[in-house]
N, C-alpha and C. Protein backbone atom coordinates (compact mmCIF):
# COMPACT_ATOMS: atom_id res chain seq x y z
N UNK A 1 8.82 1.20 33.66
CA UNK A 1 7.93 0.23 34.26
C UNK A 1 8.47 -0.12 35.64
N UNK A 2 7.65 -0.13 36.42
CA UNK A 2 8.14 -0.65 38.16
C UNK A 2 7.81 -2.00 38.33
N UNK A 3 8.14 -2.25 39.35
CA UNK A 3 8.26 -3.36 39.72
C UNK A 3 6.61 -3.80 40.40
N UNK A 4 5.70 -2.54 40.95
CA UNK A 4 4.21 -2.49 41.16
C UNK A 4 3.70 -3.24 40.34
N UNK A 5 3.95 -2.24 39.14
CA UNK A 5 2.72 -2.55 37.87
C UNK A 5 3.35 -4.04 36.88
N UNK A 6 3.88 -4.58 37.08
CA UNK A 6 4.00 -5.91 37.34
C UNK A 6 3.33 -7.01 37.24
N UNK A 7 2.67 -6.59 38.69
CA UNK A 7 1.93 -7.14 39.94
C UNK A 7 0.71 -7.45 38.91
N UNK A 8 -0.10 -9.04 39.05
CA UNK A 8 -1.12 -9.26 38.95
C UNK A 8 -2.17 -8.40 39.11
N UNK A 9 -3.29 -8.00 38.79
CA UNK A 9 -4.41 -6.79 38.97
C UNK A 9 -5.12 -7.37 40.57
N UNK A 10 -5.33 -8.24 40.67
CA UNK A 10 -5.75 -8.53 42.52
C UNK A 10 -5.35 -8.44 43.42
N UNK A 11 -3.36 -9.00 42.94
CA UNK A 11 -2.36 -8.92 43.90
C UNK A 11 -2.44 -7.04 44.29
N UNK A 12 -2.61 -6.33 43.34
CA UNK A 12 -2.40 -5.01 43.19
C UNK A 12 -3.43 -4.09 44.14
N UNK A 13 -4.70 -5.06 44.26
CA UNK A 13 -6.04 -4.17 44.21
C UNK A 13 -5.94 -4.83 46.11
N UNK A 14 -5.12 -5.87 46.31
CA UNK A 14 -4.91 -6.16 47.89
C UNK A 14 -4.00 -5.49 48.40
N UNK A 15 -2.90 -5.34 47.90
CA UNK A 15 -1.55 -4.18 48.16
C UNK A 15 -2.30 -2.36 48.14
N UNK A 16 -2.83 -2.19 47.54
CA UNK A 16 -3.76 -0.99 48.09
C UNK A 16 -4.55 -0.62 48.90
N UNK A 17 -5.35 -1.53 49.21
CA UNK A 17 -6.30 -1.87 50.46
C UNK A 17 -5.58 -1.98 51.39
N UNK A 18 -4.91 -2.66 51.66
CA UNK A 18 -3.84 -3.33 52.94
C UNK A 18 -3.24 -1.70 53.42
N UNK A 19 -2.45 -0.93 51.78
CA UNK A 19 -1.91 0.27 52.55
C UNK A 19 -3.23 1.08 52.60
N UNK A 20 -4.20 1.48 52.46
CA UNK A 20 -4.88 2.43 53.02
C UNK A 20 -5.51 1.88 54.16
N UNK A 21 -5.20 0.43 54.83
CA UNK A 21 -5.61 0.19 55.75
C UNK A 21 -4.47 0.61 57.05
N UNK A 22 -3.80 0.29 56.55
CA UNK A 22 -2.53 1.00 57.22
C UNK A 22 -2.23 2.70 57.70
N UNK A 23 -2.12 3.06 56.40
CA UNK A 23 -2.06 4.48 56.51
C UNK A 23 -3.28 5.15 57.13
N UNK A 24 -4.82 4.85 57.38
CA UNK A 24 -5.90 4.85 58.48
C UNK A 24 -5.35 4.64 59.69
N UNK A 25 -5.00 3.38 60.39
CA UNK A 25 -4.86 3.43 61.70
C UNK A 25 -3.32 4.62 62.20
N UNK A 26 -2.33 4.63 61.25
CA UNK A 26 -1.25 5.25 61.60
C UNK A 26 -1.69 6.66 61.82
N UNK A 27 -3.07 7.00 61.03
CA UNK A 27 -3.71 8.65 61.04
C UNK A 27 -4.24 8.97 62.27
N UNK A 28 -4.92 7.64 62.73
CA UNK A 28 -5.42 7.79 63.87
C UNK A 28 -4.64 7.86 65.01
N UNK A 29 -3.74 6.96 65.06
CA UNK A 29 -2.75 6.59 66.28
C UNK A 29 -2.73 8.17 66.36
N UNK A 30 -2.38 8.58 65.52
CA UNK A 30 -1.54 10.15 65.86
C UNK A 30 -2.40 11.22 65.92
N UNK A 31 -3.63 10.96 65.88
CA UNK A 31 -4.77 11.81 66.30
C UNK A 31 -5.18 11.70 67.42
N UNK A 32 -5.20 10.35 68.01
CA UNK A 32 -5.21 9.77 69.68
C UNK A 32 -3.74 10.36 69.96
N UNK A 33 -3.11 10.57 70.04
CA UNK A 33 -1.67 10.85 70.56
C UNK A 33 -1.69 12.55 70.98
N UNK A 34 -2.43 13.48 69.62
CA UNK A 34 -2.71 14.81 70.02
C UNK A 34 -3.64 15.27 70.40
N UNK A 35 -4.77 14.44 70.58
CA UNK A 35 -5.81 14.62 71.70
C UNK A 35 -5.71 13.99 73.02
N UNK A 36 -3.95 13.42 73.22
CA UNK A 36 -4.17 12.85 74.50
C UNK A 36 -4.86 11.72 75.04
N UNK A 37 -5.21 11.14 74.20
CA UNK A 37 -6.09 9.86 74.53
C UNK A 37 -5.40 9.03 75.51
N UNK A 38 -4.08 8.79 75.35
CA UNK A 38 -2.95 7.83 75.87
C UNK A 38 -2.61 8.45 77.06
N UNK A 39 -3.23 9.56 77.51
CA UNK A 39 -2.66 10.20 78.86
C UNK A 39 -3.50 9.88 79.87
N UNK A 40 -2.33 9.60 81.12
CA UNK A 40 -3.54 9.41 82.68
C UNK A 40 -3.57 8.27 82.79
N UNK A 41 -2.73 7.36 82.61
CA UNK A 41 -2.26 5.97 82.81
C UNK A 41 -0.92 5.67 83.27
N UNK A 42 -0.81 6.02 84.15
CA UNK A 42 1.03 6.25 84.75
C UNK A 42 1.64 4.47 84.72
N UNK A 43 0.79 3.43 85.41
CA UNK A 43 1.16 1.73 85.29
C UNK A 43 1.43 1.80 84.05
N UNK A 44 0.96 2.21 82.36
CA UNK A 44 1.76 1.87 81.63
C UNK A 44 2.58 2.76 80.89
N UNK A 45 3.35 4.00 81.63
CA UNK A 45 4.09 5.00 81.15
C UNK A 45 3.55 5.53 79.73
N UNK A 46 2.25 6.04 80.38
CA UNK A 46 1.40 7.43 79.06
C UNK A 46 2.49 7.94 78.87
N UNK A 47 2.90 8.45 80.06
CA UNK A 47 3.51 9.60 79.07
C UNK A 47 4.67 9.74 78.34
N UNK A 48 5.22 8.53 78.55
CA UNK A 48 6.21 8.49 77.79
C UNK A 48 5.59 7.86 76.29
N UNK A 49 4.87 7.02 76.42
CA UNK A 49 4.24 6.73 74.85
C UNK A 49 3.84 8.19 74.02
N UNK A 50 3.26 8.83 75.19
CA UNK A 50 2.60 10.28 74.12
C UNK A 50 3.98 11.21 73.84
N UNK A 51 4.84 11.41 74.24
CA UNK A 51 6.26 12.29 74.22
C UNK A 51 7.15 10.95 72.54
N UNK A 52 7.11 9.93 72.86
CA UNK A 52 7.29 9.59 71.80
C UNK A 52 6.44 9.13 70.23
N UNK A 53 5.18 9.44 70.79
CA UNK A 53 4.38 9.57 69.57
C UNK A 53 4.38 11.33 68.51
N UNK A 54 4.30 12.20 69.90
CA UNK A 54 4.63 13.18 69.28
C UNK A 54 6.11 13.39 68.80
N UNK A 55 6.88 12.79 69.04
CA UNK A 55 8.59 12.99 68.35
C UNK A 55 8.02 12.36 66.97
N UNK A 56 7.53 10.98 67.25
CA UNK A 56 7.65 10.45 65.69
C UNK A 56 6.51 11.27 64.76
N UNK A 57 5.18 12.39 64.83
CA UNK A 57 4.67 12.72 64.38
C UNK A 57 5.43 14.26 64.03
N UNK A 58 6.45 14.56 64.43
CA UNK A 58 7.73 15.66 64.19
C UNK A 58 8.54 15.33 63.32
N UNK A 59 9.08 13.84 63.40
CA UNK A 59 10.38 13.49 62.60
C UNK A 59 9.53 13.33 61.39
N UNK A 60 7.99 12.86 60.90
CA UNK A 60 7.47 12.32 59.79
C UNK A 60 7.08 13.53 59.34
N UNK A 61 6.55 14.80 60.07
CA UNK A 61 6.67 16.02 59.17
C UNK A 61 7.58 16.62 58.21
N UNK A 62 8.68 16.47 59.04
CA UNK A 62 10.33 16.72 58.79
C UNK A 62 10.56 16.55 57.40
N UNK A 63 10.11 14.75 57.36
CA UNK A 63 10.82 13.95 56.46
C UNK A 63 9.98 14.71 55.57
N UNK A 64 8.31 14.53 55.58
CA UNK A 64 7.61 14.46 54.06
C UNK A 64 7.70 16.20 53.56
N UNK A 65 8.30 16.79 54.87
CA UNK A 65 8.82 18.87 54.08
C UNK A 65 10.31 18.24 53.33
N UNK A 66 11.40 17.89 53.71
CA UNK A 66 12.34 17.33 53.22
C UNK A 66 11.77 16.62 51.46
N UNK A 67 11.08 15.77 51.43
CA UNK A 67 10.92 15.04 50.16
C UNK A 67 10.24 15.99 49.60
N UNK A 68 9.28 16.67 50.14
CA UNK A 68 8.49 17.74 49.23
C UNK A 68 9.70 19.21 48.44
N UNK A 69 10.19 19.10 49.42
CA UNK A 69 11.19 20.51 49.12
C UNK A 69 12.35 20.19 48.13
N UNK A 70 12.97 18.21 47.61
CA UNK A 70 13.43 18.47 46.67
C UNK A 70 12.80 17.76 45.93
N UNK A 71 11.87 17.85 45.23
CA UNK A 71 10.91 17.28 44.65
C UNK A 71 11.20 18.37 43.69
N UNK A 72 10.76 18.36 42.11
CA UNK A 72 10.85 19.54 41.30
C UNK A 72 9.22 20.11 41.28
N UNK A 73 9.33 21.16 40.90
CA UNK A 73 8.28 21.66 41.21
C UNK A 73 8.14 22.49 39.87
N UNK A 74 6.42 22.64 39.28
CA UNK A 74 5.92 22.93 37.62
C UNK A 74 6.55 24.57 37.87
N UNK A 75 6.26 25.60 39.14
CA UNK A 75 6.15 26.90 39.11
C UNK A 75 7.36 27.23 38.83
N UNK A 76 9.11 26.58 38.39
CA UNK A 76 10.04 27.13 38.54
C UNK A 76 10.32 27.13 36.95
């Protein structure tokens, strides 16, 4: 038993919402980031926002091949 399921059924059903509200804009940020949206604004250093959006959309690949790769897996 976790410490989630716990959780009151509303408290639970707001803690889900909240993260898929979350995990939406973070999808987007980084869809504006590889279409460049953030570029061509030099007063507020684009390009350094887009050079570090794409690092952090590198390091979060990284991580979730890392957790996937020792994860056990049914085919072995």
């Amino acid at each position: 038993m976790t410490a989630r399921s716990s959780l009151p059924t509303p408290v639970r059903v707001v803690m889900r919402l909240l993260s898929a509200v979350v995990w939406t804009v973070l999808g987007l940020l980084a869809y504006f980031v590889c279409q460049g949206m953030f570029g061509g604004y030099a007063q507020i250093h684009s390009q350094l926002l887009t050079t570090l959006g794409m690092i952090a959309i590198a390091l979060i690949g990284g991580i979730a091949w890392i957790v996937d790769e020792r994860r056990p897996h049914d085919d072995e």
